[in-house]
Protein backbone atom coordinates (compact mmCIF):
# COMPACT_ATOMS: atom_id res chain seq x y z
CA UNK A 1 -64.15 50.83 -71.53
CA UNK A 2 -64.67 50.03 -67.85
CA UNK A 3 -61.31 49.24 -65.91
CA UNK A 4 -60.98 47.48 -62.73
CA UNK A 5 -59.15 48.22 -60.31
CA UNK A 6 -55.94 46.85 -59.70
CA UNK A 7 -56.51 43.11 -58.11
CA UNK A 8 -54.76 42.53 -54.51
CA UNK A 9 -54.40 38.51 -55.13
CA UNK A 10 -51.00 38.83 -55.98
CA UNK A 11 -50.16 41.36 -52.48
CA UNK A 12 -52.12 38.70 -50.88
CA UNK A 13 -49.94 35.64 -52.28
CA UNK A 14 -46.50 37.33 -51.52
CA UNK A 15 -47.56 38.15 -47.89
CA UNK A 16 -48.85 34.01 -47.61
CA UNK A 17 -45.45 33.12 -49.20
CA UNK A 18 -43.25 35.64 -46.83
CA UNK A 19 -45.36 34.64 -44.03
CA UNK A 20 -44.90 30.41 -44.55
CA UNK A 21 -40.86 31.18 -45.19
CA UNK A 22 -40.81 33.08 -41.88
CA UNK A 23 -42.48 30.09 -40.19
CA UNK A 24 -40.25 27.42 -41.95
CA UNK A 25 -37.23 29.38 -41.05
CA UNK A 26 -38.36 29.69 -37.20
CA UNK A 27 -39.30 25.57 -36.86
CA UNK A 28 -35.92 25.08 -38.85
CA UNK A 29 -34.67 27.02 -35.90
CA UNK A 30 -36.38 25.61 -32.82
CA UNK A 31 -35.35 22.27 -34.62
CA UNK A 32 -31.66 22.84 -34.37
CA UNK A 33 -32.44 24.73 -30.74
CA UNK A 34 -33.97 21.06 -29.97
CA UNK A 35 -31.45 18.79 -31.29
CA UNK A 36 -28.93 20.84 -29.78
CA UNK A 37 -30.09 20.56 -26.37
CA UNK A 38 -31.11 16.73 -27.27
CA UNK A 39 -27.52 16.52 -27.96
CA UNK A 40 -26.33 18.48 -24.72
CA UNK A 41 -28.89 16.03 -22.50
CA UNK A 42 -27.45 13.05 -24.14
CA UNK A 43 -24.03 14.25 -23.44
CA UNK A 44 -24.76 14.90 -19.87
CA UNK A 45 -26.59 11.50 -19.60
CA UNK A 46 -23.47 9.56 -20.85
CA UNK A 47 -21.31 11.59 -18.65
CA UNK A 48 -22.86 10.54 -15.61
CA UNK A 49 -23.06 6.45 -16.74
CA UNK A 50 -19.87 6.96 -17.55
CA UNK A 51 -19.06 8.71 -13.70
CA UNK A 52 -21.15 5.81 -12.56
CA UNK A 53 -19.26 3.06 -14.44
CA UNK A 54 -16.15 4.85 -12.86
CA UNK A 55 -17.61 4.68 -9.47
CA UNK A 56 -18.87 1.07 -9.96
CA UNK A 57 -15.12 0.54 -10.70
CA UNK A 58 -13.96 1.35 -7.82
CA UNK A 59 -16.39 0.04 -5.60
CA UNK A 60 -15.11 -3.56 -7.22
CA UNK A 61 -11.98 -3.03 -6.45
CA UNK A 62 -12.07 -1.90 -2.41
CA UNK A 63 -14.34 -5.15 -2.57
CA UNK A 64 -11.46 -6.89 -3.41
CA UNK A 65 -9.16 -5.78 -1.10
CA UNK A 66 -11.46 -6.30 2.08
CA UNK A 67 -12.83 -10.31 0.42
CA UNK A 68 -9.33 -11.41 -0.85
CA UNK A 69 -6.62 -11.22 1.61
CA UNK A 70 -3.67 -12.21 -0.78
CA UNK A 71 -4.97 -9.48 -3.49
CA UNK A 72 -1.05 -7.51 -3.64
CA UNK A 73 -0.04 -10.97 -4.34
CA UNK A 74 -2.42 -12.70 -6.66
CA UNK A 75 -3.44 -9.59 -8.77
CA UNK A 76 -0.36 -7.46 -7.68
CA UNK A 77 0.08 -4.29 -9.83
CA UNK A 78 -1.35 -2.53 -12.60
CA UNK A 79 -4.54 -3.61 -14.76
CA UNK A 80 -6.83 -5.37 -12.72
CA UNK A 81 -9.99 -5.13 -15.31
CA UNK A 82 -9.65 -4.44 -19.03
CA UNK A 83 -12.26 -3.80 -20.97
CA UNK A 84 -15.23 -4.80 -18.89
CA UNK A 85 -19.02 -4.68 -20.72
CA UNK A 86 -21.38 -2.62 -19.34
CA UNK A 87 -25.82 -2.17 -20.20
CA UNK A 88 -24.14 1.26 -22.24
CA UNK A 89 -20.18 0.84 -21.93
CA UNK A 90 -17.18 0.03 -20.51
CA UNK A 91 -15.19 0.12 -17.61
CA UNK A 92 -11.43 -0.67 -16.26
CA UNK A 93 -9.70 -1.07 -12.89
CA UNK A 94 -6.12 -0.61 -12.21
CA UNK A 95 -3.90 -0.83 -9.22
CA UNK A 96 -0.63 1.02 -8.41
CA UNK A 97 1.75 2.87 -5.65
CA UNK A 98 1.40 5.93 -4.68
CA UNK A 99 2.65 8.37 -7.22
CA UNK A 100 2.29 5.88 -9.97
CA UNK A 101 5.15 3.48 -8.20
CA UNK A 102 4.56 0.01 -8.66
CA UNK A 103 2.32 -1.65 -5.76
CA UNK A 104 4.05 -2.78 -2.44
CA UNK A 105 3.60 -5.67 -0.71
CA UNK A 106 4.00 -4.63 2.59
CA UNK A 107 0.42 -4.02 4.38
CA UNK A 108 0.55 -0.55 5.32
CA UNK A 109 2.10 0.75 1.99
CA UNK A 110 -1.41 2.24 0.43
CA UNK A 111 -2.34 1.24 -3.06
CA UNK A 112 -4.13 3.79 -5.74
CA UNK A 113 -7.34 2.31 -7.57
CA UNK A 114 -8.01 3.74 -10.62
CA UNK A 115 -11.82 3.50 -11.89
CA UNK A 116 -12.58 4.30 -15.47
CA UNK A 117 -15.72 4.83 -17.07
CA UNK A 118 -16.76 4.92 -20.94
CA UNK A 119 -19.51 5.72 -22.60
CA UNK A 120 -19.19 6.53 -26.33
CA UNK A 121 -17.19 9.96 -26.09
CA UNK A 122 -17.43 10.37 -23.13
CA UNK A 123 -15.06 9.14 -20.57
CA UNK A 124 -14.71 9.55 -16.45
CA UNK A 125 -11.88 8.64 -14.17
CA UNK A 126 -11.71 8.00 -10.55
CA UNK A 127 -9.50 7.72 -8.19
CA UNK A 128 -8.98 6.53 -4.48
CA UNK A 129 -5.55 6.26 -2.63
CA UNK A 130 -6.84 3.04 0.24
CA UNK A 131 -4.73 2.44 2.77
CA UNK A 132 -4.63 0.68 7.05
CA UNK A 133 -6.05 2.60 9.50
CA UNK A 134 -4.87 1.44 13.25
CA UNK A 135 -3.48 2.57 16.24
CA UNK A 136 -2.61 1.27 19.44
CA UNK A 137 -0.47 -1.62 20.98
CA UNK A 138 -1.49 -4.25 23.48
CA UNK A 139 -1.93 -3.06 27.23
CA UNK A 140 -1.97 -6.55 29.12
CA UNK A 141 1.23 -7.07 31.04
CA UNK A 142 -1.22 -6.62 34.15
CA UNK A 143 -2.97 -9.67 33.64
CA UNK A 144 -0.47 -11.67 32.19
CA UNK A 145 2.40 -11.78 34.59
CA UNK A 146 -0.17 -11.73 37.56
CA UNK A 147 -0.70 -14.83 36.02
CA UNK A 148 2.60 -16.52 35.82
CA UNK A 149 3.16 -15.11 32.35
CA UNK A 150 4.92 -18.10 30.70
CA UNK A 151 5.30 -16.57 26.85
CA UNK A 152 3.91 -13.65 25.01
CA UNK A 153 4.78 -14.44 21.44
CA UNK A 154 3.15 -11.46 19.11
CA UNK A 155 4.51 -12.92 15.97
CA UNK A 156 3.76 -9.47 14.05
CA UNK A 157 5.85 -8.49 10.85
CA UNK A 158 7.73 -11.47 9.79
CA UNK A 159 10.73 -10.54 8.77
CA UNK A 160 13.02 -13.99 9.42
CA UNK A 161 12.56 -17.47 10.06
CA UNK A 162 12.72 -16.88 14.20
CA UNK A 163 11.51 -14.65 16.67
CA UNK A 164 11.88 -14.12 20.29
CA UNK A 165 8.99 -14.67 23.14
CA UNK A 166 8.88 -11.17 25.16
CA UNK A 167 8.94 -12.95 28.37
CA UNK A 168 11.73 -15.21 28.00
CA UNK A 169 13.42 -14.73 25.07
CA UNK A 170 12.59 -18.03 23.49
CA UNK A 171 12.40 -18.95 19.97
CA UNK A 172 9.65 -19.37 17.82
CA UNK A 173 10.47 -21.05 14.76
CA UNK A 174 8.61 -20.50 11.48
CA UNK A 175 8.45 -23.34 8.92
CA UNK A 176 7.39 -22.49 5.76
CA UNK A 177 5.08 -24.99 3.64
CA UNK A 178 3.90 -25.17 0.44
CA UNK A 179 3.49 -21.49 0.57
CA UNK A 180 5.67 -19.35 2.38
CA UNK A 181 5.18 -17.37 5.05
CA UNK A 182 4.23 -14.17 3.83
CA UNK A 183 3.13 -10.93 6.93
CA UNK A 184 0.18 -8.30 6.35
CA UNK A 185 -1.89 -10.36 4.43
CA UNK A 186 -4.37 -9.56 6.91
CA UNK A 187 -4.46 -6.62 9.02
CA UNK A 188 -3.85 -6.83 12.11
CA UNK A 189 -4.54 -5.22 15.39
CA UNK A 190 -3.98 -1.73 16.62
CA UNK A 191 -0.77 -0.65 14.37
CA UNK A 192 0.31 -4.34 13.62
CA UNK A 193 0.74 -6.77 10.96
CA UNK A 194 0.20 -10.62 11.35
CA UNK A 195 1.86 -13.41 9.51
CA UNK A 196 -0.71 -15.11 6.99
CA UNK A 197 -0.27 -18.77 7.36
CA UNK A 198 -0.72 -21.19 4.34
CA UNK A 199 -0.11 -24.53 2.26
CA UNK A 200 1.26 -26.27 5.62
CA UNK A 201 3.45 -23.20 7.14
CA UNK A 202 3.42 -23.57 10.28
CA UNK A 203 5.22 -22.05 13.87
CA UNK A 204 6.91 -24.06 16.37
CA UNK A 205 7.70 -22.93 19.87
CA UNK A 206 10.67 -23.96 22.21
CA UNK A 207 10.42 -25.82 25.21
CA UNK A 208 10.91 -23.62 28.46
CA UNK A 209 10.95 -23.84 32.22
CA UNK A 210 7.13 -23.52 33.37
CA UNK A 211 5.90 -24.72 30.37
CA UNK A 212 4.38 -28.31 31.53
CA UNK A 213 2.56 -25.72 33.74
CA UNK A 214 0.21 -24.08 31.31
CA UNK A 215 -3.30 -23.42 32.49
CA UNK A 216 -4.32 -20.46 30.41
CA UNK A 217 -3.57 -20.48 26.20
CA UNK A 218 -4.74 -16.96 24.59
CA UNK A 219 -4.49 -16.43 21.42
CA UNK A 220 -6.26 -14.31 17.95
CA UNK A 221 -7.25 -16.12 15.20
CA UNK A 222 -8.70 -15.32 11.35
CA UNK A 223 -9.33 -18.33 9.19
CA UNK A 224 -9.68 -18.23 5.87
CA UNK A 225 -12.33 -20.82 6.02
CA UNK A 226 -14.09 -22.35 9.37
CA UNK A 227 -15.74 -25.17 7.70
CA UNK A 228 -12.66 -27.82 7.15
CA UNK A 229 -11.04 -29.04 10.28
CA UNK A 230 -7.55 -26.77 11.10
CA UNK A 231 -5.42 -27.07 13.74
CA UNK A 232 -4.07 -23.64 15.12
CA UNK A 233 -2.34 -24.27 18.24
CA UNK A 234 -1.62 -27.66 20.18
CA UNK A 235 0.56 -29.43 22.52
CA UNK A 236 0.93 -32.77 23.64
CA UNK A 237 2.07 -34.99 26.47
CA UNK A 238 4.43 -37.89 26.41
CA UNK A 239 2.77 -40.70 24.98
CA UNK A 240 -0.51 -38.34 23.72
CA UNK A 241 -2.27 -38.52 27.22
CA UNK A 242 -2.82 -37.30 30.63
CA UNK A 243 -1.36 -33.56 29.59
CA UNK A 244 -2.43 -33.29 25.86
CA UNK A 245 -4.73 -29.89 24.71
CA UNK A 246 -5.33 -28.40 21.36
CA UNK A 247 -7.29 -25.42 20.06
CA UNK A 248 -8.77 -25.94 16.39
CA UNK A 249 -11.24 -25.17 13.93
CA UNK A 250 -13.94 -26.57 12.01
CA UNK A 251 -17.34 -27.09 11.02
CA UNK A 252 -17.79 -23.73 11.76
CA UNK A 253 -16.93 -23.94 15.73
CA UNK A 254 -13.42 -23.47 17.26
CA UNK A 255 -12.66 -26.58 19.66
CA UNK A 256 -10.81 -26.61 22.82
CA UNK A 257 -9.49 -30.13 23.39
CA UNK A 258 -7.39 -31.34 26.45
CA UNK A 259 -6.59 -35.29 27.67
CA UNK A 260 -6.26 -35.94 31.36
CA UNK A 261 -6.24 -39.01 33.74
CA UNK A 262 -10.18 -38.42 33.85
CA UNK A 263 -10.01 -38.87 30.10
CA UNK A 264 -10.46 -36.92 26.82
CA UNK A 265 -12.97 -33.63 27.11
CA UNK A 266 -13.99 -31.14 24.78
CA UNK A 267 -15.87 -27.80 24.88
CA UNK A 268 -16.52 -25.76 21.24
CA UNK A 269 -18.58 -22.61 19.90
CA UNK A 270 -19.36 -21.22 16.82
CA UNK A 271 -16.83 -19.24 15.26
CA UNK A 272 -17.35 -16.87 11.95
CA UNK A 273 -14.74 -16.73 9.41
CA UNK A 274 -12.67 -13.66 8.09
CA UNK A 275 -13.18 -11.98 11.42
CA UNK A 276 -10.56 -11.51 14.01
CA UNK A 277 -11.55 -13.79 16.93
CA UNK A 278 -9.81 -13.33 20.60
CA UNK A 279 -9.70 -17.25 22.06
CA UNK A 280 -9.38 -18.13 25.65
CA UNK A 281 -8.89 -21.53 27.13
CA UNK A 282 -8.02 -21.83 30.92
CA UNK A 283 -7.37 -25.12 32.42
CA UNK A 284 -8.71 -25.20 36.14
CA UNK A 285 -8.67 -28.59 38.21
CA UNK A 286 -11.24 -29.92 37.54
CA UNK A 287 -12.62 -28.41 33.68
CA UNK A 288 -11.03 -26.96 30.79
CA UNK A 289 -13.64 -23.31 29.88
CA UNK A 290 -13.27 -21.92 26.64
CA UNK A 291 -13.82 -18.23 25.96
CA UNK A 292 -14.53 -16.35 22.37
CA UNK A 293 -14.18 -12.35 22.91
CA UNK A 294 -13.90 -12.33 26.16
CA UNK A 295 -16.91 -14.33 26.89
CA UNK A 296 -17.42 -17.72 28.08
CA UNK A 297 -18.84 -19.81 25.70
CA UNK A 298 -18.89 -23.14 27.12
CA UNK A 299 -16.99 -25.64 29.56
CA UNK A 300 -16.09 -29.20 29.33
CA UNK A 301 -18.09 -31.60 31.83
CA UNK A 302 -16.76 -31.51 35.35
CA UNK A 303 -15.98 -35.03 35.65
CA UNK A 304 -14.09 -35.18 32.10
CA UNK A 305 -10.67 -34.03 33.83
CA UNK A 306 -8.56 -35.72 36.76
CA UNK A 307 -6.19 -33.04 36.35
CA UNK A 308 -3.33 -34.22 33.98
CA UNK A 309 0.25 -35.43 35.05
CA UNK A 310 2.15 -31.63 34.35
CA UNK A 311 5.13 -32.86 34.13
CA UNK A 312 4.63 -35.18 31.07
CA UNK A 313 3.70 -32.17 29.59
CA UNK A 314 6.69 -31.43 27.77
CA UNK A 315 6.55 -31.74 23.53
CA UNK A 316 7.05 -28.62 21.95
CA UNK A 317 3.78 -26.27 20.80
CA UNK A 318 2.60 -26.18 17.15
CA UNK A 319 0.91 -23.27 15.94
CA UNK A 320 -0.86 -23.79 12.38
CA UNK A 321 -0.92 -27.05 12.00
CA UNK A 322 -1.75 -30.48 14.47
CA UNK A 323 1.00 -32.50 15.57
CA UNK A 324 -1.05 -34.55 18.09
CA UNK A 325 -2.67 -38.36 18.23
CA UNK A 326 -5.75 -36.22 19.56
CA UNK A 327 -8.71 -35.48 17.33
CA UNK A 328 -7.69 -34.18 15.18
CA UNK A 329 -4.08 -34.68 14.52
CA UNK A 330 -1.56 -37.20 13.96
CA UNK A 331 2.37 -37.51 14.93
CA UNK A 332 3.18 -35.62 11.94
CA UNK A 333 1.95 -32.40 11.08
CA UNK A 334 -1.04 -32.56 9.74
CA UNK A 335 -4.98 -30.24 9.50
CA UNK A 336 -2.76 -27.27 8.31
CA UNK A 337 -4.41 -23.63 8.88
CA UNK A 338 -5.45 -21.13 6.37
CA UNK A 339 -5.41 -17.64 7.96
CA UNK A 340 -3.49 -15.77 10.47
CA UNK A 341 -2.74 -15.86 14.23
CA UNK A 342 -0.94 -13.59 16.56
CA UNK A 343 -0.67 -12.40 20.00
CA UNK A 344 0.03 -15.91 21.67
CA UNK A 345 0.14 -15.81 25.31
CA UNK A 346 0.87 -18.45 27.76
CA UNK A 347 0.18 -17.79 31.51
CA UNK A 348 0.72 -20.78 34.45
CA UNK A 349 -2.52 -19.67 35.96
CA UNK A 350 -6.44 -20.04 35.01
CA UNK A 351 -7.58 -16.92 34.31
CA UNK A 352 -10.80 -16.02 35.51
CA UNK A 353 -14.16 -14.47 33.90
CA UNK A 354 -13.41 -10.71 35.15
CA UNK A 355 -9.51 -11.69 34.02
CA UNK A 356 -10.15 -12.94 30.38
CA UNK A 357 -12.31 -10.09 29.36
CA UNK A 358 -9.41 -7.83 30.72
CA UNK A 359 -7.33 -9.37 28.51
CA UNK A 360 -9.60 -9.11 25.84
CA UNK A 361 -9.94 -5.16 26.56
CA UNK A 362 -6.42 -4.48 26.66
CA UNK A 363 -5.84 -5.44 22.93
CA UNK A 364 -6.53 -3.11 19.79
CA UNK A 365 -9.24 -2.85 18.16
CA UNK A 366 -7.88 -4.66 14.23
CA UNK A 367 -6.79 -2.17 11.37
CA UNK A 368 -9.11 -1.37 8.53
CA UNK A 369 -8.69 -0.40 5.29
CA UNK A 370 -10.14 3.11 4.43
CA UNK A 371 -10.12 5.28 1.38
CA UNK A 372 -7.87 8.49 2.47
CA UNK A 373 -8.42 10.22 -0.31
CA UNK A 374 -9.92 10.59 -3.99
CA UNK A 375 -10.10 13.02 -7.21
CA UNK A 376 -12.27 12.88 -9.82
CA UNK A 377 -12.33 14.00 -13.14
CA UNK A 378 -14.25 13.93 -17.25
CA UNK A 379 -13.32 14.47 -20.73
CA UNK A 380 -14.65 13.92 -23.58
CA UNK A 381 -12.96 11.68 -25.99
């Protein structure tokens, strides 16, 4: 009997079988290797939204503070958003003191915004302490008092219901309307705060010697709004003529007005709003010239003024509201102002072109708010 040798197949078969479990095992592996770093990418991905979200956060909120200038009243402290939707998640935005106090309302007390990000598990927070940044204090007593400097009335930090003049020690009487007084809502210039004024608050000045004698009215102004018609400061004469002028706002132009014997006359320019604007309005003999940054910016028509009668020129000054028959105006108060002014000066001389942009120089630049400093951290929820 012939035999055969032994037959290999089954060698053959084992090897195949060894060889395909060796293969499924190292696909099995570079599967998990792959999901695993699918996994680590889509942790990192969410991370970052959730960084940006954070960020995005943030950015909302310092946009708040420099668009809204009653934000530490009307949103005050603590949770500012909640919850917010995003394309992938979620954010929040909250608002506190320093060292998790509770937020001031004075304007140079900085305020910590909190961003938060989410993104399924994965969560990032942010944070930015934002607080003023100013320095400096007016540097125009030179040009003032060789000016006949009448009243320099700063009417920074208000802290009572009167405060002095710096030349002459007379009052300035706030009247709260509506809304009260309420200082810092805007920042104001060099190291300063200026009252915000609102709802029909208004400022009234004394009556002093040399004041029938005005010729030059400087003041800064930042409405709210230029478009509406505002009165921000005015004075009349006896019997609303012949000594009458009034700065004011609207349609998006601030007006200087003034009634002589020659009749009524009135110069304007455009004006922005939310912007700190220095105003200048000199009364020579024979025009009144109005001045925006220390610039001229337009004059009334020569033969518009007589001069006026000074010494009629004797109400009291408004500041923040019209109290005047003029346009526009009545005998009560009346076009109230939404914003804040400061730094009124009153001189008994014109100033001239070289003079007014003097004046303008020797005044800080306005306080900004800056972030001062920020952390940042992740976790993974």
């Amino acid at each position: 009997m012939n035999r055969y040798p032994p037959s290999r197949h089954g060698s053959v078969y084992l090897l195949v079988v060894i060889a395909m479990a060796i293969a499924g095992a190292v696909v099995l592996s570079s599967l998990e290797i792959a999901s695993g770093r699918n996994t680590e990418a889509a942790l990192v991905t969410e991370s970052t939204q959730a960084r940006h979200y954070a960020h995005s956060a943030i950015e909302y909120g310092i946009s708040v503070i420099a668009d809204d200038p009653t934000w530490r009243w009307t949103r005050g402290d603590g949770v500012w958003e909640s919850n917010v939707t995003t394309d992938r998640g979620t954010l929040d935005l909250l608002a506190t003191g320093v060292g998790g106090n509770s937020l001031k309302k004075e304007a140079w007390k900085p305020v910590i915004l909190t961003g938060i990000g989410r993104v399924n598990n994965s969560r990032s927070m942010m944070q930015v302490q934002v607080g003023l940044q100013g320095q400096g204090v007016p540097d125009i007593g030179e040009v003032v008092f060789s000016n006949t400097g009448l009243a320099i009335w700063p009417l920074e930090d208000k802290s009572g219901n009167e405060k002095d003049d710096q030349v002459q020690g007379n009052r300035a009487r706030f009247n709260d309307g509506i809304e009260k007084f309420r200082p810092g809502a805007v920042p104001g210039l060099g190291a300063a705060s200026a009252p915000w004024f609102a709802g029909g608050s208004h400022v009234l000045m004394d009556i002093a010697a040399g004041y029938e004698s005005i010729r030059t009215v400087s003041f800064w102004v930042w409405a709210n709004s230029t478009s509406e018609s505002q009165g921000v400061i005015n004075r009349d004469a006896t019997g609303f003529s012949n000594g009458s002028w009034a700065c004011f706002i609207g349609t998006g132009r601030v007006f200087g007005y003034v009634e002589s014997n020659g009749g009524p006359a009135a110069v304007s320019a455009p004006i922005s709003a939310r912007q700190w604007h220095h105003v200048v309005l000199t009364l020579e003999d024979s025009r009144g010239v109005l001045y925006l940054n220390g610039v001229e910016v337009g004059r009334t028509p020569t033969r518009s003024l007589g001069y006026w009668d000074a010494s009629l020129n004797t109400e009291i000054i408004y500041a923040g509201a019209s109290h005047s028959s003029s346009l526009p105006g009545s005998t009560t108060v009346s076009y109230p102002f939404t914003g804040s002014i400061c730094n009124i000066v009153l001189m008994g001389q014109p100033l001239t072109a070289t003079e007014v942009k003097q004046l303008f120089d020797g005044y800080p630049a306005p306080a900004r708010y800056k972030v001062l400093a920020d952390t940042w951290n992740r976790a993974s929820d």
